[in-house]
N, C-alpha and C. Protein backbone atom coordinates (compact mmCIF):
# COMPACT_ATOMS: atom_id res chain seq x y z
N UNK A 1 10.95 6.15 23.73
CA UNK A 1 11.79 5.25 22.99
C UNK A 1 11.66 3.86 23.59
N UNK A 2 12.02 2.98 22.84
CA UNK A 2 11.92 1.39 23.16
C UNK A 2 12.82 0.62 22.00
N UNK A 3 13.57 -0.69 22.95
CA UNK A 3 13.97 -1.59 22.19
C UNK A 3 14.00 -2.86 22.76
N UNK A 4 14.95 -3.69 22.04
CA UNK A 4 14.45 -5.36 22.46
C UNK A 4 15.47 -5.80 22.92
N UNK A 5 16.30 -5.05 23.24
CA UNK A 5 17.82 -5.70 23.51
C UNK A 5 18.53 -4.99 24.34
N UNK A 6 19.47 -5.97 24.85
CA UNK A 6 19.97 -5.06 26.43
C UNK A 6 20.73 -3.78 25.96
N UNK A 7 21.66 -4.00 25.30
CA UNK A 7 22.83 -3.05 24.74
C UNK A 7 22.08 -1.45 24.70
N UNK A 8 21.02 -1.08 23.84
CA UNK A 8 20.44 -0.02 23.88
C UNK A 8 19.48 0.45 24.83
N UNK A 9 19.34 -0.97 25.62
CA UNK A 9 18.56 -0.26 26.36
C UNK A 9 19.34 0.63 27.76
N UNK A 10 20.70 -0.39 28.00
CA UNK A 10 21.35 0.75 28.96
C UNK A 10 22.04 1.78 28.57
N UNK A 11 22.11 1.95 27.54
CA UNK A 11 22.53 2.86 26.49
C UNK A 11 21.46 4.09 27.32
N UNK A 12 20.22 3.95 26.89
CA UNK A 12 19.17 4.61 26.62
C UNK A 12 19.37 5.10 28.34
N UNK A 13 19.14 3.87 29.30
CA UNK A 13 18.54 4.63 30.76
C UNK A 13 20.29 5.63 31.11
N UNK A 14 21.29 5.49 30.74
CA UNK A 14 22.25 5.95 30.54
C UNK A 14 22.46 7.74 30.20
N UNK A 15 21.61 7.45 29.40
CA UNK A 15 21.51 9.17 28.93
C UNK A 15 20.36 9.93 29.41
N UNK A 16 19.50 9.13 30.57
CA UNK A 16 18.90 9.42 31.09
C UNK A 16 17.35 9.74 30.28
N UNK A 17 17.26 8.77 29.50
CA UNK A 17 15.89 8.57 28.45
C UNK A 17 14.98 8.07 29.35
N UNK A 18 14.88 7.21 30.73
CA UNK A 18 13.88 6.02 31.07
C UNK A 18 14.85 5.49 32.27
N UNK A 19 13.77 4.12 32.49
CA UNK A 19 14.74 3.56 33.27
C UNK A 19 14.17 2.00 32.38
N UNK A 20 15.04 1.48 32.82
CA UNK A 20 15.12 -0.37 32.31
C UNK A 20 15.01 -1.10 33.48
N UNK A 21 14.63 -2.06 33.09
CA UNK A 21 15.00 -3.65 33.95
C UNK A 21 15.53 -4.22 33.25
N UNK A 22 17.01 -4.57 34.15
CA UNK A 22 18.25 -5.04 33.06
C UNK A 22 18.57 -6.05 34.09
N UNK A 23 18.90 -7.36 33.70
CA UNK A 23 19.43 -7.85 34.58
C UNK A 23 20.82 -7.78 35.27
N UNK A 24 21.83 -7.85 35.99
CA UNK A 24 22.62 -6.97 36.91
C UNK A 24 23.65 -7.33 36.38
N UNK A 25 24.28 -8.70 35.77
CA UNK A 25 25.11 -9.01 35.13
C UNK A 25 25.61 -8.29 34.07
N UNK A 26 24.51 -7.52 33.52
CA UNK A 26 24.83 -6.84 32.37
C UNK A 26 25.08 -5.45 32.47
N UNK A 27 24.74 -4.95 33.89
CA UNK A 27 25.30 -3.57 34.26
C UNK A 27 26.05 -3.59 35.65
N UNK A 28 26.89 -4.33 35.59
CA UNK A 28 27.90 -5.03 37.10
C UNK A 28 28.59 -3.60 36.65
N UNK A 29 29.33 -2.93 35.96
CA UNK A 29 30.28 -1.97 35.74
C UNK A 29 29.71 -0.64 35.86
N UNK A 30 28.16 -0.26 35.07
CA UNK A 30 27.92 0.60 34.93
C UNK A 30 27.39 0.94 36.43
N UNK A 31 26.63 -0.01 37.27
CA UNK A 31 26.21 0.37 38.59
C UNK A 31 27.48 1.07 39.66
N UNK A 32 28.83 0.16 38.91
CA UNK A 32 29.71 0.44 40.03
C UNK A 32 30.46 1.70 39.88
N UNK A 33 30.45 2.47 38.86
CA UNK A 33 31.24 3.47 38.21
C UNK A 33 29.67 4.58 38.83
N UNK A 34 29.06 4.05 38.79
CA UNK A 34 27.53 5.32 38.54
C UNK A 34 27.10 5.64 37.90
N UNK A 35 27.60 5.33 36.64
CA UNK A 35 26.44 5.79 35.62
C UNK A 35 24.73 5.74 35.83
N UNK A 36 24.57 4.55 36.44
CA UNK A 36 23.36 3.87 37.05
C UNK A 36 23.22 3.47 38.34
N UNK A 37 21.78 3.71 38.87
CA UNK A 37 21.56 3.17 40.06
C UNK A 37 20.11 2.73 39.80
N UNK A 38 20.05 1.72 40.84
CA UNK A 38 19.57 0.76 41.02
C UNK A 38 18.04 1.21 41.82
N UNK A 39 17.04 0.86 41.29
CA UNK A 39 15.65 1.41 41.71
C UNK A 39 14.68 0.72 41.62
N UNK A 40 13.34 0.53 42.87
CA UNK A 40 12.69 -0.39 43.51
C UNK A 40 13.29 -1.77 43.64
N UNK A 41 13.91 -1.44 44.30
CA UNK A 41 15.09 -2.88 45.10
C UNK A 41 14.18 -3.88 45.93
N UNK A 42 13.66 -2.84 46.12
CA UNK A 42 11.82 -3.57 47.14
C UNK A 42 11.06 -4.66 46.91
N UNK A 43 10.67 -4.03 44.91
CA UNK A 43 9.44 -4.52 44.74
C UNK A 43 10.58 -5.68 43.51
N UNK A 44 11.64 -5.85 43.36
CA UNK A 44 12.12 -6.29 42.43
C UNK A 44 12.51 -7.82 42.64
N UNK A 45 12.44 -9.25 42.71
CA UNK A 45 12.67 -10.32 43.27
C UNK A 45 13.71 -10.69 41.66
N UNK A 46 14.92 -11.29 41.82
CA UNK A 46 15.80 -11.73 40.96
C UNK A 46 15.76 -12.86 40.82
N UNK A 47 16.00 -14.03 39.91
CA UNK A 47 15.67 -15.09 39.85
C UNK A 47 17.67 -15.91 39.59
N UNK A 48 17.50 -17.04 40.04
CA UNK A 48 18.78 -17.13 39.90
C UNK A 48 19.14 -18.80 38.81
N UNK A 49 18.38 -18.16 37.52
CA UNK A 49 18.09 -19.54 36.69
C UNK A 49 18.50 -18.95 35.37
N UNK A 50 19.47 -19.38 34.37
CA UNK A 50 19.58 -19.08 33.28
C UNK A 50 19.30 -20.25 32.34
N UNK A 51 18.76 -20.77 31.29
CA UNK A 51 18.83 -21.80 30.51
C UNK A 51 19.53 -21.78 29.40
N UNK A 52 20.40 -22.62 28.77
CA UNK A 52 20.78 -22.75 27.32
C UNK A 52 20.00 -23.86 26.80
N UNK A 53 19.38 -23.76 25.61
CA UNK A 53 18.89 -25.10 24.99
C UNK A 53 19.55 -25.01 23.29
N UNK A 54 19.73 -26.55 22.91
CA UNK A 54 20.18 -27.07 21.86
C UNK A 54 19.52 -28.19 21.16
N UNK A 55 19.20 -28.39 20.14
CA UNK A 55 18.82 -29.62 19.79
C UNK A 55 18.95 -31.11 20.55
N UNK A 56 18.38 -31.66 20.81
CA UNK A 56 18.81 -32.73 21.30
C UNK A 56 19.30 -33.99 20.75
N UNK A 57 19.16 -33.80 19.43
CA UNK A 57 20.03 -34.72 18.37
C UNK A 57 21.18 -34.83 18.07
N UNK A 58 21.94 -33.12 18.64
CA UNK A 58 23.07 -32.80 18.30
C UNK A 58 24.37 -33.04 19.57
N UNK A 59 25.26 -33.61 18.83
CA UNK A 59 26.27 -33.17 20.02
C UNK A 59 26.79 -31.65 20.36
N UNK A 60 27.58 -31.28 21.32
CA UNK A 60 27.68 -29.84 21.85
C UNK A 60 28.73 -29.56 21.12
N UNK A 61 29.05 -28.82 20.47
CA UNK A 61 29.82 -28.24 19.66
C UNK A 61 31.48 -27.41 20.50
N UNK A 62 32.54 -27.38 19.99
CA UNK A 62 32.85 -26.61 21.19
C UNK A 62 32.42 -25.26 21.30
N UNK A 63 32.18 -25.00 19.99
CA UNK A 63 31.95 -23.44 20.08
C UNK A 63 30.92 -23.04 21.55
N UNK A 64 29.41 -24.08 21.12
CA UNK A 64 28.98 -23.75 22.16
C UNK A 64 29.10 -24.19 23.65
N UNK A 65 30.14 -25.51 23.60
CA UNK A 65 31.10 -25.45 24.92
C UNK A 65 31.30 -24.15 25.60
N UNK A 66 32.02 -23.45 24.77
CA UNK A 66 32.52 -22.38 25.06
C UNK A 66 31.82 -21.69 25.49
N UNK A 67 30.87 -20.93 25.03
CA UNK A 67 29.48 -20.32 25.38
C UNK A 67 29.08 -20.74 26.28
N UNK A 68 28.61 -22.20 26.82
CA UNK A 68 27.94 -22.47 28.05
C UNK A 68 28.76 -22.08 29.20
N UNK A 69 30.23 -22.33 29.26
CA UNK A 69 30.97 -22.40 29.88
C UNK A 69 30.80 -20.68 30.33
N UNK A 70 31.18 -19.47 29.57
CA UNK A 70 31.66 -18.53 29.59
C UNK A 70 30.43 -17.99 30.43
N UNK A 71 29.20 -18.01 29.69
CA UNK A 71 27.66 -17.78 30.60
C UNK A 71 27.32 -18.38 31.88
N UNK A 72 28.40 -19.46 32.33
CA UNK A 72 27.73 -19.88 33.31
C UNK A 72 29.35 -19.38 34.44
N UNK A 73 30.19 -18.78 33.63
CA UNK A 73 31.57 -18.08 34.50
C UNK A 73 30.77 -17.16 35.13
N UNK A 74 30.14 -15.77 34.06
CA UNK A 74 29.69 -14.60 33.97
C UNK A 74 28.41 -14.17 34.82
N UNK A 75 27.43 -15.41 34.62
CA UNK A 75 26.27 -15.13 35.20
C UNK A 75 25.90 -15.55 36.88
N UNK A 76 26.98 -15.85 37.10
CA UNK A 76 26.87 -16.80 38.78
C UNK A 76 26.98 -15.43 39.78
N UNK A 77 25.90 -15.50 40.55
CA UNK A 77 25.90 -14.12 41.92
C UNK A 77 27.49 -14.36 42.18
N UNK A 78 27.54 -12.93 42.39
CA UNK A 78 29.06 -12.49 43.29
C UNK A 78 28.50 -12.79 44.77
């Protein structure tokens, strides 16, 4: 099985289909409960860069205020 998106894919290593490379933010709960653990910790280097891009014609909307804001709460190392 295969998909393009995080949601199914921890879904998937979850029921024990595979394993994923997910980035950690997105399984902060599932690692800590156990559903999942964490494998080649070794060979794995994390990067600590997220980008948002927008038109540059446009002003920032709040909506995506909001969004930048919330992604950049969510995604910062513990």
């Amino acid at each position: 099985m295969s998909a393009t998106a995080v949601d199914p894919l921890i879904a998937l290593a979850i029921e024990g289909l595979g394993i994923a490379c997910l980035p950690p933010f997105a399984i902060r709960d599932e690692i800590a409960d156990g559903r999942l653990v964490s494998i080649l910790d070794e060979w794995v280097e994390e990067a600590d860069q997220f980008n948002v891009l927008w038109p540059a014609s446009r002003q920032i909307t709040p909506k995506l205020r909001a969004f930048v804001d919330f992604m950049s709460e969510h995604l910062q190392p513990q």
